[in-house]
Structures are given as C-alpha cells and as structure tokens.
PDB file of N, CA and C in Angstrom:
ATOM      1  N   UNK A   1      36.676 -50.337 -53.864  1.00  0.00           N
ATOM      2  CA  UNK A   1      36.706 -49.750 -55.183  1.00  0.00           C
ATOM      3  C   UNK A   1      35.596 -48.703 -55.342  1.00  0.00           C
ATOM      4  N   UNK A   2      34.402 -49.024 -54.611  1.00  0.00           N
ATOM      5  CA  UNK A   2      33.280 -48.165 -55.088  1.00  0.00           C
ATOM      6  C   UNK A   2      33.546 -46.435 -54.371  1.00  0.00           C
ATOM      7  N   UNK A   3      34.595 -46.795 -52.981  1.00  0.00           N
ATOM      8  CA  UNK A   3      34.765 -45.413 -52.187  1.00  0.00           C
ATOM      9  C   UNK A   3      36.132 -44.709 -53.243  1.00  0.00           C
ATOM     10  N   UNK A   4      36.855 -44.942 -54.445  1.00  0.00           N
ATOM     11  CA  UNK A   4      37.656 -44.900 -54.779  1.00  0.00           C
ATOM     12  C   UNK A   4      36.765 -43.762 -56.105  1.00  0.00           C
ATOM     13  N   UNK A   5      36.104 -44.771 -57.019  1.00  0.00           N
ATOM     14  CA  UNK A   5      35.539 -43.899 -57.741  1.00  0.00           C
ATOM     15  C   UNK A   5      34.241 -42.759 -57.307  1.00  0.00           C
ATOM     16  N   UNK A   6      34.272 -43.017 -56.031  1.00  0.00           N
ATOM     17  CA  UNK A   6      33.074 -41.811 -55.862  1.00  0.00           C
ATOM     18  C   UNK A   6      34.202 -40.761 -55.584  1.00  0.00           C
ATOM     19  N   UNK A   7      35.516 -41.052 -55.022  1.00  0.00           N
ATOM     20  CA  UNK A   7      36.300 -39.816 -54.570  1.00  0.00           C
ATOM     21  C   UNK A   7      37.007 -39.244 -55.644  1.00  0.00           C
ATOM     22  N   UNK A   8      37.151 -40.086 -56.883  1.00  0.00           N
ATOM     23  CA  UNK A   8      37.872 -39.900 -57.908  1.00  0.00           C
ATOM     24  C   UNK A   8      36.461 -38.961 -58.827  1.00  0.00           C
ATOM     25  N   UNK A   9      35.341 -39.350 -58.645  1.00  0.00           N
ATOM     26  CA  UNK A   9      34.376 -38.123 -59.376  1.00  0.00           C
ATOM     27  C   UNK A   9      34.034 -36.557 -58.392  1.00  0.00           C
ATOM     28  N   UNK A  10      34.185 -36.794 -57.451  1.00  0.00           N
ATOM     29  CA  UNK A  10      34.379 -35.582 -56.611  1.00  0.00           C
ATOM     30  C   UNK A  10      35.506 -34.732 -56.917  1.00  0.00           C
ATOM     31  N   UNK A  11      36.324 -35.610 -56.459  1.00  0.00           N
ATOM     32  CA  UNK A  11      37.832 -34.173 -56.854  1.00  0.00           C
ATOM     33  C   UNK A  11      38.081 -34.206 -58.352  1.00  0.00           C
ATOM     34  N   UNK A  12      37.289 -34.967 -59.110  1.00  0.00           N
ATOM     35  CA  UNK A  12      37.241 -34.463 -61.162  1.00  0.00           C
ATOM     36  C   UNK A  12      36.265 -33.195 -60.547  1.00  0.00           C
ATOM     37  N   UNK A  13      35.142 -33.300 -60.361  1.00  0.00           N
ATOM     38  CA  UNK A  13      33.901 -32.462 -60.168  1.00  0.00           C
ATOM     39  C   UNK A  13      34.234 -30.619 -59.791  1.00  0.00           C
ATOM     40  N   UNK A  14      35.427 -31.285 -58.377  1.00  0.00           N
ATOM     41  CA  UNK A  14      35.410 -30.093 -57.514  1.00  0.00           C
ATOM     42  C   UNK A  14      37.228 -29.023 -58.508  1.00  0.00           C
ATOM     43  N   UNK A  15      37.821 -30.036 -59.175  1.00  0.00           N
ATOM     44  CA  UNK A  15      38.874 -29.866 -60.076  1.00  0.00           C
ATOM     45  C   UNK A  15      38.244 -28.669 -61.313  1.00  0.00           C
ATOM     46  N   UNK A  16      37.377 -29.479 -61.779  1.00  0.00           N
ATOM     47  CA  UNK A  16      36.984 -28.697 -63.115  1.00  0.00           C
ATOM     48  C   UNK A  16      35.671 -27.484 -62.852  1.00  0.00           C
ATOM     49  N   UNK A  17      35.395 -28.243 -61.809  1.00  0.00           N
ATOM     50  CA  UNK A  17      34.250 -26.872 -61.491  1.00  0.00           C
ATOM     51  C   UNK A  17      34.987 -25.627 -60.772  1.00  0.00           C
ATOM     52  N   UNK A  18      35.534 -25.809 -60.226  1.00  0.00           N
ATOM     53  CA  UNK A  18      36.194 -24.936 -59.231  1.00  0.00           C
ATOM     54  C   UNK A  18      37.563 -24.197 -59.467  1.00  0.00           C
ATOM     55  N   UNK A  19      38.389 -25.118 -60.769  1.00  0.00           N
ATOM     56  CA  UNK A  19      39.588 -24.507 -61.264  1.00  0.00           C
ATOM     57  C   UNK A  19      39.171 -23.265 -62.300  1.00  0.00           C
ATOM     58  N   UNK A  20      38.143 -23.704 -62.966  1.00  0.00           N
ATOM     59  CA  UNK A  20      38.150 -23.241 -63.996  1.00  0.00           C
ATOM     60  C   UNK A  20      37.100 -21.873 -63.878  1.00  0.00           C
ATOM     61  N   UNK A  21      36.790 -21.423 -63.064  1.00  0.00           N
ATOM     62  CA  UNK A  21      35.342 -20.644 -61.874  1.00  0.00           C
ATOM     63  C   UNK A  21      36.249 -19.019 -62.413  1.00  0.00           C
ATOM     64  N   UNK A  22      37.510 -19.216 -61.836  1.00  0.00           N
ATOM     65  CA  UNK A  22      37.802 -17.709 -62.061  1.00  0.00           C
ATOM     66  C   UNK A  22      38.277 -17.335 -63.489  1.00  0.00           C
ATOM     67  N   UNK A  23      39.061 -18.142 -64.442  1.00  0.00           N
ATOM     68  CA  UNK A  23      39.000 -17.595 -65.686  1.00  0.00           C
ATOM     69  C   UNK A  23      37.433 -17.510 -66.589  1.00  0.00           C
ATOM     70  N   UNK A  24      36.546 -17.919 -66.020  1.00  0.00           N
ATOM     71  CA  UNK A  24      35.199 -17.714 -66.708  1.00  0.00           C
ATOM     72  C   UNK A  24      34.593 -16.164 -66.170  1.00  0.00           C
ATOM     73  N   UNK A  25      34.762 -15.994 -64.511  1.00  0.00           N
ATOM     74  CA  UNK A  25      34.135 -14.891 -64.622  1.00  0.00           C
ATOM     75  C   UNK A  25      35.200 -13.888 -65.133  1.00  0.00           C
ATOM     76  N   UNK A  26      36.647 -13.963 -65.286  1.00  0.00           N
ATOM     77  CA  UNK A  26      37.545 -13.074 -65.918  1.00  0.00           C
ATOM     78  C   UNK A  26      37.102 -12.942 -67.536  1.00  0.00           C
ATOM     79  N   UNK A  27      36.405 -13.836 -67.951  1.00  0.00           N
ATOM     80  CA  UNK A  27      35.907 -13.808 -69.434  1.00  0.00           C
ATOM     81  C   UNK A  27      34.912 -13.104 -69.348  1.00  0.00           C
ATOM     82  N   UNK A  28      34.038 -13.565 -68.714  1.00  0.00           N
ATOM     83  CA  UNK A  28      32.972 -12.789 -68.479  1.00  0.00           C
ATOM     84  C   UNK A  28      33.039 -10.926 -68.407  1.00  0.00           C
ATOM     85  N   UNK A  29      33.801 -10.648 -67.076  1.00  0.00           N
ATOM     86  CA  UNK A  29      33.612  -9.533 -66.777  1.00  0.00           C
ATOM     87  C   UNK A  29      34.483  -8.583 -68.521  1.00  0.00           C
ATOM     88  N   UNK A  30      35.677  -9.439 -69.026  1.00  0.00           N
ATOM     89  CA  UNK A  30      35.962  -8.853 -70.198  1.00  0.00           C
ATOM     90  C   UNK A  30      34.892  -8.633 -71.462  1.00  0.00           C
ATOM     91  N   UNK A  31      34.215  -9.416 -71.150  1.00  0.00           N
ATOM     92  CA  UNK A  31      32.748  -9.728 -72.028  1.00  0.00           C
ATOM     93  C   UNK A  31      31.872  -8.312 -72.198  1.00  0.00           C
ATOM     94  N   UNK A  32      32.242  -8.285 -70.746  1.00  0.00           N
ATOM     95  CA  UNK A  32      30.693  -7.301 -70.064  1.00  0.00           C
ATOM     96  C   UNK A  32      31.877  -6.245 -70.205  1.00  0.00           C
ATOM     97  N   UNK A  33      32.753  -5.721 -70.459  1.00  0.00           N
ATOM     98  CA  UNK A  33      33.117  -4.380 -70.660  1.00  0.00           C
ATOM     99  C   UNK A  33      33.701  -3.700 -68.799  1.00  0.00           C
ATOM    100  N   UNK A  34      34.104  -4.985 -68.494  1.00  0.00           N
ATOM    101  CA  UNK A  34      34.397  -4.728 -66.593  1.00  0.00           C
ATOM    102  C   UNK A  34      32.927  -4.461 -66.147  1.00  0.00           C
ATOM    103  N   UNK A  35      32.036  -4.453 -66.300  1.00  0.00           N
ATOM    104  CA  UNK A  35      30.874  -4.076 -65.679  1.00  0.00           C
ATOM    105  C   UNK A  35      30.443  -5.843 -64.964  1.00  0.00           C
ATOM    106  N   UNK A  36      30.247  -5.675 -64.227  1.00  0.00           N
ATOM    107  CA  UNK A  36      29.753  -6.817 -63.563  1.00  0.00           C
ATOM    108  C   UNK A  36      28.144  -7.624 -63.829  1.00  0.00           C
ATOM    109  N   UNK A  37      27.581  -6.929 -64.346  1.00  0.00           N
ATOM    110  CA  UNK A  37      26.197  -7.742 -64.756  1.00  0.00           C
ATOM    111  C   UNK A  37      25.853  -8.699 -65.512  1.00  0.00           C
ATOM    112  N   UNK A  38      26.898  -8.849 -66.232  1.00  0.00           N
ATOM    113  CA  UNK A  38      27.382 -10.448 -67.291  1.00  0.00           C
ATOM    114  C   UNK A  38      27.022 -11.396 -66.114  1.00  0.00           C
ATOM    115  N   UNK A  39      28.236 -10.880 -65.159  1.00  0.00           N
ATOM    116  CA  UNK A  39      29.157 -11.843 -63.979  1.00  0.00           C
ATOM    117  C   UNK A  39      27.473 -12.569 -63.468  1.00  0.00           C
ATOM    118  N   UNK A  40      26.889 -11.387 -62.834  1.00  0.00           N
ATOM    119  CA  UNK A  40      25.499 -11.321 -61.811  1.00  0.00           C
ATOM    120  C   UNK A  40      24.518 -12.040 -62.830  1.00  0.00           C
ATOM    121  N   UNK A  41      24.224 -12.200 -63.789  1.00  0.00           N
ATOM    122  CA  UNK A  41      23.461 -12.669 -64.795  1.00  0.00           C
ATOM    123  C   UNK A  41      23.483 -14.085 -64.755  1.00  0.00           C
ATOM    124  N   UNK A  42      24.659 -14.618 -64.942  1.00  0.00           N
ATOM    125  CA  UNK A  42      25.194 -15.812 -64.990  1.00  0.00           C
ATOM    126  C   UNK A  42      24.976 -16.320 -63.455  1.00  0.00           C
ATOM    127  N   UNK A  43      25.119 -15.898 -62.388  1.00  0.00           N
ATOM    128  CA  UNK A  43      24.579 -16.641 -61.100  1.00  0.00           C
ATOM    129  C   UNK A  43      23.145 -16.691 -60.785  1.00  0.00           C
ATOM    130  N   UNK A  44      22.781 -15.847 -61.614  1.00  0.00           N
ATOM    131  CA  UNK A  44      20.984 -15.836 -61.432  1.00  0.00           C
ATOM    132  C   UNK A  44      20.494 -17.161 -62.392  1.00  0.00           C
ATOM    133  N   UNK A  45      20.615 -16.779 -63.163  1.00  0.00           N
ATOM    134  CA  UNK A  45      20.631 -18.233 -64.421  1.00  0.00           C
ATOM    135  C   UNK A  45      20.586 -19.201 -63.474  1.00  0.00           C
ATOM    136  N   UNK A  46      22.379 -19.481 -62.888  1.00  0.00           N
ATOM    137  CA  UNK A  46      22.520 -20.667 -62.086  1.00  0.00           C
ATOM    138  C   UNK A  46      21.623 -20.834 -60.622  1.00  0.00           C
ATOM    139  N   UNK A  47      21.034 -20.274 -60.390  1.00  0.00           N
ATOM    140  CA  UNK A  47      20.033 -20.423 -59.698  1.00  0.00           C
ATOM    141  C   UNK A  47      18.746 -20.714 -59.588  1.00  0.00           C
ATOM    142  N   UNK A  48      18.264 -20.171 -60.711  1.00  0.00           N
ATOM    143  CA  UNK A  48      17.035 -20.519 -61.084  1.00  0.00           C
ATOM    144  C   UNK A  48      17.207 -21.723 -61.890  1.00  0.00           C
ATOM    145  N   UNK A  49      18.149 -22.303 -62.427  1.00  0.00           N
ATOM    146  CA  UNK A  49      18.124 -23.875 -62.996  1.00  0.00           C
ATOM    147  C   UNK A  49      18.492 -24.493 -61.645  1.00  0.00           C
ATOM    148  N   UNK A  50      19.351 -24.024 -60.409  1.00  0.00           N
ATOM    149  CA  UNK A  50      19.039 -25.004 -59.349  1.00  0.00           C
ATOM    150  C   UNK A  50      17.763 -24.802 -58.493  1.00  0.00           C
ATOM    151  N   UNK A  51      16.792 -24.089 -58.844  1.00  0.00           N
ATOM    152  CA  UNK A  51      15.698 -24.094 -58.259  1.00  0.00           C
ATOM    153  C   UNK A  51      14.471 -24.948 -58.663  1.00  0.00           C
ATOM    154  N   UNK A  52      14.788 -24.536 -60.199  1.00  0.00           N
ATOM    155  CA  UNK A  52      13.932 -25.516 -61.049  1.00  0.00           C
ATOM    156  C   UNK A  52      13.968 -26.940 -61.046  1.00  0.00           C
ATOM    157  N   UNK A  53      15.317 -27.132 -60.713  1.00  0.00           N
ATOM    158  CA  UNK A  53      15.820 -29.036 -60.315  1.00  0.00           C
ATOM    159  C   UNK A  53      14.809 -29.332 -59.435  1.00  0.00           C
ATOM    160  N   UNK A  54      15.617 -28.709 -58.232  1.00  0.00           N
ATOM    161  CA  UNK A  54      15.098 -28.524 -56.995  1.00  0.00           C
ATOM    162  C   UNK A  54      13.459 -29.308 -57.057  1.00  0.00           C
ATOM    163  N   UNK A  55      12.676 -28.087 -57.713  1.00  0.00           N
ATOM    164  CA  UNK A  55      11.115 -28.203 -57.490  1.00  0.00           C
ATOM    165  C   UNK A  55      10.725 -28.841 -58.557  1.00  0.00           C
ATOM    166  N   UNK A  56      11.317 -29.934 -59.480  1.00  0.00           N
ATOM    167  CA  UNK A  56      10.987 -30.561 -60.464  1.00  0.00           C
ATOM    168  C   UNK A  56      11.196 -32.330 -60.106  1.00  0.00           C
ATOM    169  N   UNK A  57      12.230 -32.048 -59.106  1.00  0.00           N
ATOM    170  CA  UNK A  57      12.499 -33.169 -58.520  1.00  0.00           C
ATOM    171  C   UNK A  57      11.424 -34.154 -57.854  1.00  0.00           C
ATOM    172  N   UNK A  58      11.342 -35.358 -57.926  1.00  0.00           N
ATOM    173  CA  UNK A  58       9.932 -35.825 -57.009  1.00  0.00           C
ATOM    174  C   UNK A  58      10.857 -36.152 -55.708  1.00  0.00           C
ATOM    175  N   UNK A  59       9.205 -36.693 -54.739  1.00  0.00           N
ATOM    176  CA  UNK A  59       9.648 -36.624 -53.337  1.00  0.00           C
ATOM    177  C   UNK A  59      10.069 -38.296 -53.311  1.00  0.00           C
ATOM    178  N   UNK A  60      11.332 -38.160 -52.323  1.00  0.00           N
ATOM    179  CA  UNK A  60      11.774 -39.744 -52.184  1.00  0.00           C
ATOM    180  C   UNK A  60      11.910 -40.976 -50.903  1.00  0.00           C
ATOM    181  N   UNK A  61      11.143 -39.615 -49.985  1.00  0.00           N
ATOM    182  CA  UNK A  61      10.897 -40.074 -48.948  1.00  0.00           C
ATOM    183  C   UNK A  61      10.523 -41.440 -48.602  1.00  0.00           C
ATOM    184  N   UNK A  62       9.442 -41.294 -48.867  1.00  0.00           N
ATOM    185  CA  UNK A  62       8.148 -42.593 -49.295  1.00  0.00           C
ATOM    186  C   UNK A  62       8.401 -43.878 -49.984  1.00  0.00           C
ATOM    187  N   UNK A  63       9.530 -44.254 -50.679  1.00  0.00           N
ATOM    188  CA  UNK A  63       9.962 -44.507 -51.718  1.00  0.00           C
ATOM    189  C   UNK A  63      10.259 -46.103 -50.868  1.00  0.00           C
ATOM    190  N   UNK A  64       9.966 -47.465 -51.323  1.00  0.00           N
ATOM    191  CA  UNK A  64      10.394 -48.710 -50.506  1.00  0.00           C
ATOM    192  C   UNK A  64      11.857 -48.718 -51.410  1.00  0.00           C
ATOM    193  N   UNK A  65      12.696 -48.902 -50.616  1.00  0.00           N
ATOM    194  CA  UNK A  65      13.999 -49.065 -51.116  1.00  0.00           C
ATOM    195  C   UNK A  65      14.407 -50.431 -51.609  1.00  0.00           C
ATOM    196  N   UNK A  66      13.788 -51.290 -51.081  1.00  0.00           N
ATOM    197  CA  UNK A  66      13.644 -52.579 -51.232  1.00  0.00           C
ATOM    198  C   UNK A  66      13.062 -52.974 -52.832  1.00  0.00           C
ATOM    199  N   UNK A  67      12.053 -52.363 -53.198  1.00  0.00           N
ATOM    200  CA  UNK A  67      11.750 -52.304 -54.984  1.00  0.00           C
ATOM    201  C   UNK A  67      12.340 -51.742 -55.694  1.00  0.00           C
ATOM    202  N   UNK A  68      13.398 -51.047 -55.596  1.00  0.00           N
ATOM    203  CA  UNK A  68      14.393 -50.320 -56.674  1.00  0.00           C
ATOM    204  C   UNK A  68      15.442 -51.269 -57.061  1.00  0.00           C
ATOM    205  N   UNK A  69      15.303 -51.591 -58.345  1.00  0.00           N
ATOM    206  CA  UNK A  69      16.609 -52.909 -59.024  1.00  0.00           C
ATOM    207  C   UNK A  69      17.661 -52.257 -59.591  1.00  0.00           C
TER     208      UNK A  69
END
C-alpha cells in the first residue's frame, strides 16, 4: 500500500505540474504582450525559491535515524 500511494502522489504531482506547464506559459507570454520576459521572470523566481530551499535546508547527514519517532 505504501508503494501505491507514493506512485499515486507522483503521477498527481507529475499530472498537475506538468499538464498544466504549457497553458501557464501561453498565459503568460499573452500577459507579457508575446514578449518573453514574463515567461523568463517566472523561471528565475522559480529558482531562486529552489535555491533558497536548497540553502535553508539543514544538513541530514549526521542525523541518528534511530531517534526520529
């Protein structure tokens, strides 16, 4: 059951992230007047919030796995 719902939140994940990818930048670029810098704006954004995760994240290396309940 547990390999069932991890595959069932993946293909929701990869469904809604990924279906819905090209009518946003088609909004977008209508947004932006066909000019593409809306489009480019919006991946920079998304980058720098996955960077910020990234380096906000602590390290888990170290971590006894054995004390986590």
């Amino acid at each position: 059951m547990r390999y069932t719902g991890a595959s069932l939140a993946y293909q929701s994940a990869s469904t809604f992230g990924a279906g819905f990818t090209p009518a946003i930048a088609a909004g977008l670029l209508v947004l932006g007047g066909g000019s593409r810098t809306l489009l480019g704006s919006v991946w920079i954004l998304a980058f720098v919030a996955a960077a910020a995760a990234i380096l906000l994240t602590k390290e888990g290396r170290t971590r006894d796995l054995a004390k986590i309940q």
